[in-house]
PDB file of N, CA and C in Angstrom:
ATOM      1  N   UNK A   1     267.562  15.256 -41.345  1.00  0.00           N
ATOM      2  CA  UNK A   1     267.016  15.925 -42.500  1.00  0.00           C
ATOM      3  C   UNK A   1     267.288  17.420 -42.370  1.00  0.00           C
ATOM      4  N   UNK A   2     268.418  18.156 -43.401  1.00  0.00           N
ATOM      5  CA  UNK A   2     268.530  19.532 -43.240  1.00  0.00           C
ATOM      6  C   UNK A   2     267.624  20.413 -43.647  1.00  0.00           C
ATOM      7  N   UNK A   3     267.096  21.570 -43.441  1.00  0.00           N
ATOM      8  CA  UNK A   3     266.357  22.258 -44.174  1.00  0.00           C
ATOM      9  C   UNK A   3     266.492  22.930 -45.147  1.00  0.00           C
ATOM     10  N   UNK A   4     265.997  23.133 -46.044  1.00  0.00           N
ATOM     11  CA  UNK A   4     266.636  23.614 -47.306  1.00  0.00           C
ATOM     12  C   UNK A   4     266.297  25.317 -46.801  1.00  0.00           C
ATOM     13  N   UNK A   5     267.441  25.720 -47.771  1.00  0.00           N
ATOM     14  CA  UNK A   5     266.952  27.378 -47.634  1.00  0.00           C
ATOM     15  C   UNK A   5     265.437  27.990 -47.896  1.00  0.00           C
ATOM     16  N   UNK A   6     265.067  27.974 -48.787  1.00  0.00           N
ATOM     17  CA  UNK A   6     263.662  28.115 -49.584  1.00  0.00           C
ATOM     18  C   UNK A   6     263.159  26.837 -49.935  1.00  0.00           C
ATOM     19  N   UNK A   7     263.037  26.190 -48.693  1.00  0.00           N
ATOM     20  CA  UNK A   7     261.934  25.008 -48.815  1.00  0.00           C
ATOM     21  C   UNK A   7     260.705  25.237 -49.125  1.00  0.00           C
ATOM     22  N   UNK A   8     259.579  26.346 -48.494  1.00  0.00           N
ATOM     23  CA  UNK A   8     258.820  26.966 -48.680  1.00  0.00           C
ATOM     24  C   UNK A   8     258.005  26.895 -50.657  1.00  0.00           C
ATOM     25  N   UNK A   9     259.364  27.703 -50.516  1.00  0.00           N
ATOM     26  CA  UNK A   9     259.162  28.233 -52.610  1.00  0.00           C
ATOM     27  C   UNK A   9     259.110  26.783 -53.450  1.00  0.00           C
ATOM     28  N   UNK A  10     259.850  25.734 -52.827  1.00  0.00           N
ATOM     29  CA  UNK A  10     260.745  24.366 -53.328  1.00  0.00           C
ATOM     30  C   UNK A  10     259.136  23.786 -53.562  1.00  0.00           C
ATOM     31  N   UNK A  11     258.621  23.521 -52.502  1.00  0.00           N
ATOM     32  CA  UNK A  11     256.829  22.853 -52.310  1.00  0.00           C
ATOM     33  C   UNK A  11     255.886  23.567 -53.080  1.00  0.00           C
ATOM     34  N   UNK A  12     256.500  24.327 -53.509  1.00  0.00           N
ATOM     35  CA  UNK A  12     254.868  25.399 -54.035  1.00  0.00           C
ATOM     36  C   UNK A  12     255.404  24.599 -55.412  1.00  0.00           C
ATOM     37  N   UNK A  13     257.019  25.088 -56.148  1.00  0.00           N
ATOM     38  CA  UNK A  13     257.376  24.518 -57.313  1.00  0.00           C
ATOM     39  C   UNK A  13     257.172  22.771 -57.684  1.00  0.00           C
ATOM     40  N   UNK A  14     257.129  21.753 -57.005  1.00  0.00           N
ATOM     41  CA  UNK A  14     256.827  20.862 -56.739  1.00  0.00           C
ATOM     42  C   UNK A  14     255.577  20.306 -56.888  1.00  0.00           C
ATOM     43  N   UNK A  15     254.719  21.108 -55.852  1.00  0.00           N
ATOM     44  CA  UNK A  15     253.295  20.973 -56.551  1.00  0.00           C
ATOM     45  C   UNK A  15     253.101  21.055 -57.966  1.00  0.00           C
ATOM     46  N   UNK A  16     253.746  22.495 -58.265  1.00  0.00           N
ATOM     47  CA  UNK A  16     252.521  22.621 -59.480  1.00  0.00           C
ATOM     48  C   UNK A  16     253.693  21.558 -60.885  1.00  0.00           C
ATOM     49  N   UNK A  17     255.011  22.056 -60.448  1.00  0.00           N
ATOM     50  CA  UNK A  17     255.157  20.842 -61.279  1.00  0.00           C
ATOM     51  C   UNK A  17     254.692  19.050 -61.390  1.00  0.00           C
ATOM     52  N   UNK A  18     254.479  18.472 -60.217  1.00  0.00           N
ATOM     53  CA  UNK A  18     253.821  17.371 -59.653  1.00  0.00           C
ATOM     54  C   UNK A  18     252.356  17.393 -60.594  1.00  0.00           C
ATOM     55  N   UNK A  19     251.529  18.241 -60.706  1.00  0.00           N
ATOM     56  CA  UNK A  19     250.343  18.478 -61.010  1.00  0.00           C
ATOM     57  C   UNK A  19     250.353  18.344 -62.621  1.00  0.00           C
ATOM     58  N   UNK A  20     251.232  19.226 -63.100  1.00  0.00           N
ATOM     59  CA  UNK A  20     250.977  19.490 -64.400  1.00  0.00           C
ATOM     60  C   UNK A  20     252.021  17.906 -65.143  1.00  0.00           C
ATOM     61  N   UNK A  21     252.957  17.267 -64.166  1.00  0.00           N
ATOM     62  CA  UNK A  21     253.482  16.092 -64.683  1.00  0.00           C
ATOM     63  C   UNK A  21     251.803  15.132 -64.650  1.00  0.00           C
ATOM     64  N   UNK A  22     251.428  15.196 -63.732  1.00  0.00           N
ATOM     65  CA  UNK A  22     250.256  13.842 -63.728  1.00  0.00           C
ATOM     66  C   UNK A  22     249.454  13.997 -64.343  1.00  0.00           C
ATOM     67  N   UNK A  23     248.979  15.239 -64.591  1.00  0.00           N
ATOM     68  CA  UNK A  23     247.739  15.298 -65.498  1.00  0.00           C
ATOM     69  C   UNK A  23     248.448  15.064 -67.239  1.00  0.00           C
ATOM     70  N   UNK A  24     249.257  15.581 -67.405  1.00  0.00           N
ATOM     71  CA  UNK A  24     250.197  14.820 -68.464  1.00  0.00           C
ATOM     72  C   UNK A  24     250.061  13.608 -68.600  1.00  0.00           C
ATOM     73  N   UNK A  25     250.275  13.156 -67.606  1.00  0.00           N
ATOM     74  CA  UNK A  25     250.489  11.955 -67.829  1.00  0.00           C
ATOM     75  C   UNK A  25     249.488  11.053 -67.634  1.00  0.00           C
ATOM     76  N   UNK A  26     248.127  11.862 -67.577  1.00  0.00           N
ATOM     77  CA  UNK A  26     246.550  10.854 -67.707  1.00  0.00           C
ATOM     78  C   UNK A  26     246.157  10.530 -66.863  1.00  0.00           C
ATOM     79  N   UNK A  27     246.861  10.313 -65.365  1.00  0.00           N
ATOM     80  CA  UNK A  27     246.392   9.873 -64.440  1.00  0.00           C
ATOM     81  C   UNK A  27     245.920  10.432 -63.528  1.00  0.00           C
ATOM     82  N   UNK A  28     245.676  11.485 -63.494  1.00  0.00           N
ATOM     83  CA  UNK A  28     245.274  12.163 -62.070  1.00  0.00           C
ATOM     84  C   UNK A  28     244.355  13.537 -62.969  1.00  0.00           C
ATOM     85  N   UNK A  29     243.199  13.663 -62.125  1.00  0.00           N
ATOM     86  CA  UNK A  29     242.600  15.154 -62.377  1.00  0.00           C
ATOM     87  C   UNK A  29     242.598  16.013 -61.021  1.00  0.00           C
ATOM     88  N   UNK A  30     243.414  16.933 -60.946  1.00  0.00           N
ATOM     89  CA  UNK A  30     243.153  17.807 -59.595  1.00  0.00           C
ATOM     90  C   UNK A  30     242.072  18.394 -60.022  1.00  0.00           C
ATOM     91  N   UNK A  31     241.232  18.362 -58.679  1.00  0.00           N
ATOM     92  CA  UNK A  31     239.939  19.723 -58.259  1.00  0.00           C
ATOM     93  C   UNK A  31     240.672  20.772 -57.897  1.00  0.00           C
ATOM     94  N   UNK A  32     240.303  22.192 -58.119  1.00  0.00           N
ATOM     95  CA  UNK A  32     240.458  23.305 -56.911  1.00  0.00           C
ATOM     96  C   UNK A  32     240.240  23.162 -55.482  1.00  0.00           C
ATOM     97  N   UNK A  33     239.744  22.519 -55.430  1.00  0.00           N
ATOM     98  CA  UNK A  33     239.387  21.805 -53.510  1.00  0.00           C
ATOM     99  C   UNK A  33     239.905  21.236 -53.260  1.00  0.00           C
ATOM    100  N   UNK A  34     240.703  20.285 -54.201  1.00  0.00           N
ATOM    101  CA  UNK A  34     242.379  19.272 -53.243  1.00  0.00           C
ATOM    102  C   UNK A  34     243.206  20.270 -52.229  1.00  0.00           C
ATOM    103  N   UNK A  35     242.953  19.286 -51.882  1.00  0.00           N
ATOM    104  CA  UNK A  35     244.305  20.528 -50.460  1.00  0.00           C
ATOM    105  C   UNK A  35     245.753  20.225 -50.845  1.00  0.00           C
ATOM    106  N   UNK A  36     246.559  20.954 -50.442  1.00  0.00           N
ATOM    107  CA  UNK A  36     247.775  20.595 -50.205  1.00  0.00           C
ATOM    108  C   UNK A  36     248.393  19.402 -50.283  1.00  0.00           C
ATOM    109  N   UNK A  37     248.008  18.800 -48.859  1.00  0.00           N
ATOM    110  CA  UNK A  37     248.228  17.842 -48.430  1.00  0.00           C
ATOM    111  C   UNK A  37     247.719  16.247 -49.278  1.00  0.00           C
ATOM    112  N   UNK A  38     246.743  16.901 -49.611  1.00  0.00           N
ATOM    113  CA  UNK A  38     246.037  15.641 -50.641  1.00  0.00           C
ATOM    114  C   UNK A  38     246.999  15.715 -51.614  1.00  0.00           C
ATOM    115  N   UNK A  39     247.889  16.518 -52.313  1.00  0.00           N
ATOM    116  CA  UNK A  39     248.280  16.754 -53.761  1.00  0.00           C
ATOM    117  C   UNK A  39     249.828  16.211 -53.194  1.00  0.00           C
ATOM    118  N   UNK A  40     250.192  16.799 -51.853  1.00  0.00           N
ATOM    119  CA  UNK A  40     251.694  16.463 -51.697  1.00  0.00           C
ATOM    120  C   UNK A  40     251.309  14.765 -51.861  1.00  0.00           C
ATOM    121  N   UNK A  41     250.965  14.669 -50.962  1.00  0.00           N
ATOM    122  CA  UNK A  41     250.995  12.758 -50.851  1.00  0.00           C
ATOM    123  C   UNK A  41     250.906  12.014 -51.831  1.00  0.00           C
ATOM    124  N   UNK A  42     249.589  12.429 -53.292  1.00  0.00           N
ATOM    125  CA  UNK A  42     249.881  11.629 -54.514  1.00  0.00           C
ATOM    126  C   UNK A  42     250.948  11.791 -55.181  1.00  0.00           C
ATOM    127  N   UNK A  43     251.309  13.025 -55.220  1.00  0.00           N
ATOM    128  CA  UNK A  43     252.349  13.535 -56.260  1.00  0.00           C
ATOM    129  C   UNK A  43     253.988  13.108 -55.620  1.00  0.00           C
ATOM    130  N   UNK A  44     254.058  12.654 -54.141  1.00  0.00           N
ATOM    131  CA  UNK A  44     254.997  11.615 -53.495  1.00  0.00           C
ATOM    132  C   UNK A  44     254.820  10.544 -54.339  1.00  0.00           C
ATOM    133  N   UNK A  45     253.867   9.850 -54.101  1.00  0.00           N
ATOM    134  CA  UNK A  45     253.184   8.328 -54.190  1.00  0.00           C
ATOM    135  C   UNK A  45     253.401   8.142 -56.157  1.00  0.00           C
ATOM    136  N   UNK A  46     252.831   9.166 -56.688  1.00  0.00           N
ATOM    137  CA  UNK A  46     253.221   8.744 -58.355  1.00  0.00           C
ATOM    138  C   UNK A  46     254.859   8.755 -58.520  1.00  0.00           C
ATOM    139  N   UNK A  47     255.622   9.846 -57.569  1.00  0.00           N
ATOM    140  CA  UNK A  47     256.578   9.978 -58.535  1.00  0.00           C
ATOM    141  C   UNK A  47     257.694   8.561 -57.975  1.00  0.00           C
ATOM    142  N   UNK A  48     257.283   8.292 -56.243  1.00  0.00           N
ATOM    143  CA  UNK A  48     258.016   6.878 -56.070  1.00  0.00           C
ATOM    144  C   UNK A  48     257.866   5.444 -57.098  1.00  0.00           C
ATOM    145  N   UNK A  49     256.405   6.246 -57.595  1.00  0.00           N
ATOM    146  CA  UNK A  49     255.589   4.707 -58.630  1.00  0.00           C
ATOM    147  C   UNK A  49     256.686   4.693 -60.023  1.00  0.00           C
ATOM    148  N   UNK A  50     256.938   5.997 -60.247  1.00  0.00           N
ATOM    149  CA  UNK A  50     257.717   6.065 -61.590  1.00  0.00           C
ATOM    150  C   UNK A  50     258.891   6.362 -61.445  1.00  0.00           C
ATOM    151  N   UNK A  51     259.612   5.848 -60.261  1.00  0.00           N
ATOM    152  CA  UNK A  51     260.789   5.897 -59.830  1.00  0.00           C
ATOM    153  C   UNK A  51     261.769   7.196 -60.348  1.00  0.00           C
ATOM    154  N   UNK A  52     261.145   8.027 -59.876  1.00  0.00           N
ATOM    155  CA  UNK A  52     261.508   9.408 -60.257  1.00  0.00           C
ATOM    156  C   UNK A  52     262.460   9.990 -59.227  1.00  0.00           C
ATOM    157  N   UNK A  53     261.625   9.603 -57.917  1.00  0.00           N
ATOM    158  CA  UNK A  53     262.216   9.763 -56.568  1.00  0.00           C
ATOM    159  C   UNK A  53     262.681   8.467 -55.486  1.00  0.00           C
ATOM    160  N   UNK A  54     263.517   8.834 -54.499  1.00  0.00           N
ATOM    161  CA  UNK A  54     263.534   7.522 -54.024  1.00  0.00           C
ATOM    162  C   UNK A  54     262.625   7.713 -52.654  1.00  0.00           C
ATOM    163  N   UNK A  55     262.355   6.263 -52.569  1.00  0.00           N
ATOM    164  CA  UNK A  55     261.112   6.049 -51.703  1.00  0.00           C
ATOM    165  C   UNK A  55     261.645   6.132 -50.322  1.00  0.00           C
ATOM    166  N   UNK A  56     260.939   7.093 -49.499  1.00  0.00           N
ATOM    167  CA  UNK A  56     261.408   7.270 -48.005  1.00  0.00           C
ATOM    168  C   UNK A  56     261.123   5.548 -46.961  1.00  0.00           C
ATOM    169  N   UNK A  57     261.949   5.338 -46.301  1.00  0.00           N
ATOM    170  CA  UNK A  57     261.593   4.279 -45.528  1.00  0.00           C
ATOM    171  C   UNK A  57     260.524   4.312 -44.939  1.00  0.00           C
ATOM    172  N   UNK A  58     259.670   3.154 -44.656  1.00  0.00           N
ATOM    173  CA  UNK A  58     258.258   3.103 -44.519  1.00  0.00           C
ATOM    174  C   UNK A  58     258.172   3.703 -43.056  1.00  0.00           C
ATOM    175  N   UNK A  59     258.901   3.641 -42.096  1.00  0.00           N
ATOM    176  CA  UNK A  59     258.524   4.509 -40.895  1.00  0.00           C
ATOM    177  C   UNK A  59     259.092   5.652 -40.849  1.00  0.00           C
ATOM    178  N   UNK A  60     259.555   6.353 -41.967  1.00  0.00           N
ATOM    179  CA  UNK A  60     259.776   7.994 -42.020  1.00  0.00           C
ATOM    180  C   UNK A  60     258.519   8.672 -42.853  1.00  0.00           C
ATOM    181  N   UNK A  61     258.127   8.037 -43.117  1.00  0.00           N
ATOM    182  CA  UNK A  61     256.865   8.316 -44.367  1.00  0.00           C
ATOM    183  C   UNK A  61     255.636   9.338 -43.226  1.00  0.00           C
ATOM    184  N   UNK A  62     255.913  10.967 -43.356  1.00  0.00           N
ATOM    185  CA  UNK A  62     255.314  11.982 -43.068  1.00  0.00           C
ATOM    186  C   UNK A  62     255.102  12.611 -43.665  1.00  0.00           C
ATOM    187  N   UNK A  63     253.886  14.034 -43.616  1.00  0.00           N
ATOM    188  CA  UNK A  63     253.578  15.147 -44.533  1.00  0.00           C
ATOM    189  C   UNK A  63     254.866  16.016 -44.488  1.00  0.00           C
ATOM    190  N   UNK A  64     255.847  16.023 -43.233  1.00  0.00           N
ATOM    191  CA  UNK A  64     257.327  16.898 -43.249  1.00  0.00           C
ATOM    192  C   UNK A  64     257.663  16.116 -44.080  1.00  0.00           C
ATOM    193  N   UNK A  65     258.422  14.910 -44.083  1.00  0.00           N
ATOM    194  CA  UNK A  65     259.308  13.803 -44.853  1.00  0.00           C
ATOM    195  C   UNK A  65     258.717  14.340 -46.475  1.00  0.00           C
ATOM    196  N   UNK A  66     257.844  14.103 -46.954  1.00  0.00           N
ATOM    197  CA  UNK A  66     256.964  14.024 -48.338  1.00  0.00           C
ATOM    198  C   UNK A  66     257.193  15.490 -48.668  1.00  0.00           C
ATOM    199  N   UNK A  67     256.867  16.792 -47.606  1.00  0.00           N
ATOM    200  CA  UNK A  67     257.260  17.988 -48.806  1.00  0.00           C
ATOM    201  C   UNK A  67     258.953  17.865 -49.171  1.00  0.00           C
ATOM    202  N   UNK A  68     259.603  17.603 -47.892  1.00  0.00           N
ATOM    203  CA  UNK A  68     260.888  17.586 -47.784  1.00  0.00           C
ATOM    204  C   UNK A  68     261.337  17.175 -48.959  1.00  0.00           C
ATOM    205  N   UNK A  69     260.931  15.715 -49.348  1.00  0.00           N
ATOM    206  CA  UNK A  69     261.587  14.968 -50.536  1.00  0.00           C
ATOM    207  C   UNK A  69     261.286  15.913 -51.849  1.00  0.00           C
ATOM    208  N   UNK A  70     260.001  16.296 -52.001  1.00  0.00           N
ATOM    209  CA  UNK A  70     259.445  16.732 -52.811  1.00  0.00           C
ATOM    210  C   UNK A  70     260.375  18.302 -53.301  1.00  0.00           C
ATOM    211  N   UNK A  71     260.697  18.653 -52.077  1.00  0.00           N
ATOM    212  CA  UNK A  71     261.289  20.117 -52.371  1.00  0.00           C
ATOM    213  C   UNK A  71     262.883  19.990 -52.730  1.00  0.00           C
ATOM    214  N   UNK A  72     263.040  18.803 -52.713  1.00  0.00           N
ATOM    215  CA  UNK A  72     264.774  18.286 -53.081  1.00  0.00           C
ATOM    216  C   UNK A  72     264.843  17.942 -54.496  1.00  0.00           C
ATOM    217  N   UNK A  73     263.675  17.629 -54.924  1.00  0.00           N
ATOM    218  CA  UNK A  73     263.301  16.834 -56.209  1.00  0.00           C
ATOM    219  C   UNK A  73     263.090  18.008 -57.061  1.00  0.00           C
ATOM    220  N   UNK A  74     262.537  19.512 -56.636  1.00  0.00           N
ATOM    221  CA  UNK A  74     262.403  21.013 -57.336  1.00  0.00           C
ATOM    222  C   UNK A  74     263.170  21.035 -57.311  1.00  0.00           C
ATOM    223  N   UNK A  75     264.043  21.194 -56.499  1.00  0.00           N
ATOM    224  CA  UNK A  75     265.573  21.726 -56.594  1.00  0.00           C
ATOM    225  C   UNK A  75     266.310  21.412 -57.842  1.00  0.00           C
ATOM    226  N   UNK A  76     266.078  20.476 -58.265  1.00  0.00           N
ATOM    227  CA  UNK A  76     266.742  19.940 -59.291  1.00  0.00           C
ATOM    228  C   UNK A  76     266.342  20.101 -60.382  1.00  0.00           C
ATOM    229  N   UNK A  77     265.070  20.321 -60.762  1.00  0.00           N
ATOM    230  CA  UNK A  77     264.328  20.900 -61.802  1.00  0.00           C
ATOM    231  C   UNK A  77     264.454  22.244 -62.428  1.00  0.00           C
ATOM    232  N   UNK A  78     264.853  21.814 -63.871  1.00  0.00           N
ATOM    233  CA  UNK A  78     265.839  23.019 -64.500  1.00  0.00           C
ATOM    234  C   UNK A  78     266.844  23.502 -64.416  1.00  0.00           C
TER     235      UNK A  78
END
């Protein structure tokens, strides 16, 4: 798994796009008190559900693996 240059920026964009797709889309209400980590993992977990992304193999499945994917998936956005 390479690192992206601005992986960093990639996860922040990710989130909030992740966030503002689910609540769109009815299913999810974030609190201000979700962590990170709570938000990376659903916003993994919906977008494998809506085959948006492809699903990491079940024994790579980490909080690295999950921003990782997640920040490959910004990348592409826009």
């Amino acid at each position: 798994m390479k690192k992206l240059k601005n992986e960093k920026e990639l996860v922040k964009k990710a989130i909030a796009a992740g966030v503002k797709y689910g609540e769109e889309r009815g299913v999810v209400e974030f609190e201000p008190t979700d962590s990170a980590t709570q938000k990376i993992e659903y916003i993994y977990r919906l977008l494998v559900h809506d085959k948006i992304i492809q699903p990491l193999p079940q024994d790579q499945v980490s909080q690295l693996s999950m921003k990782h994917r997640l920040a490959m998936w910004a990348s592409k956005l826009d």
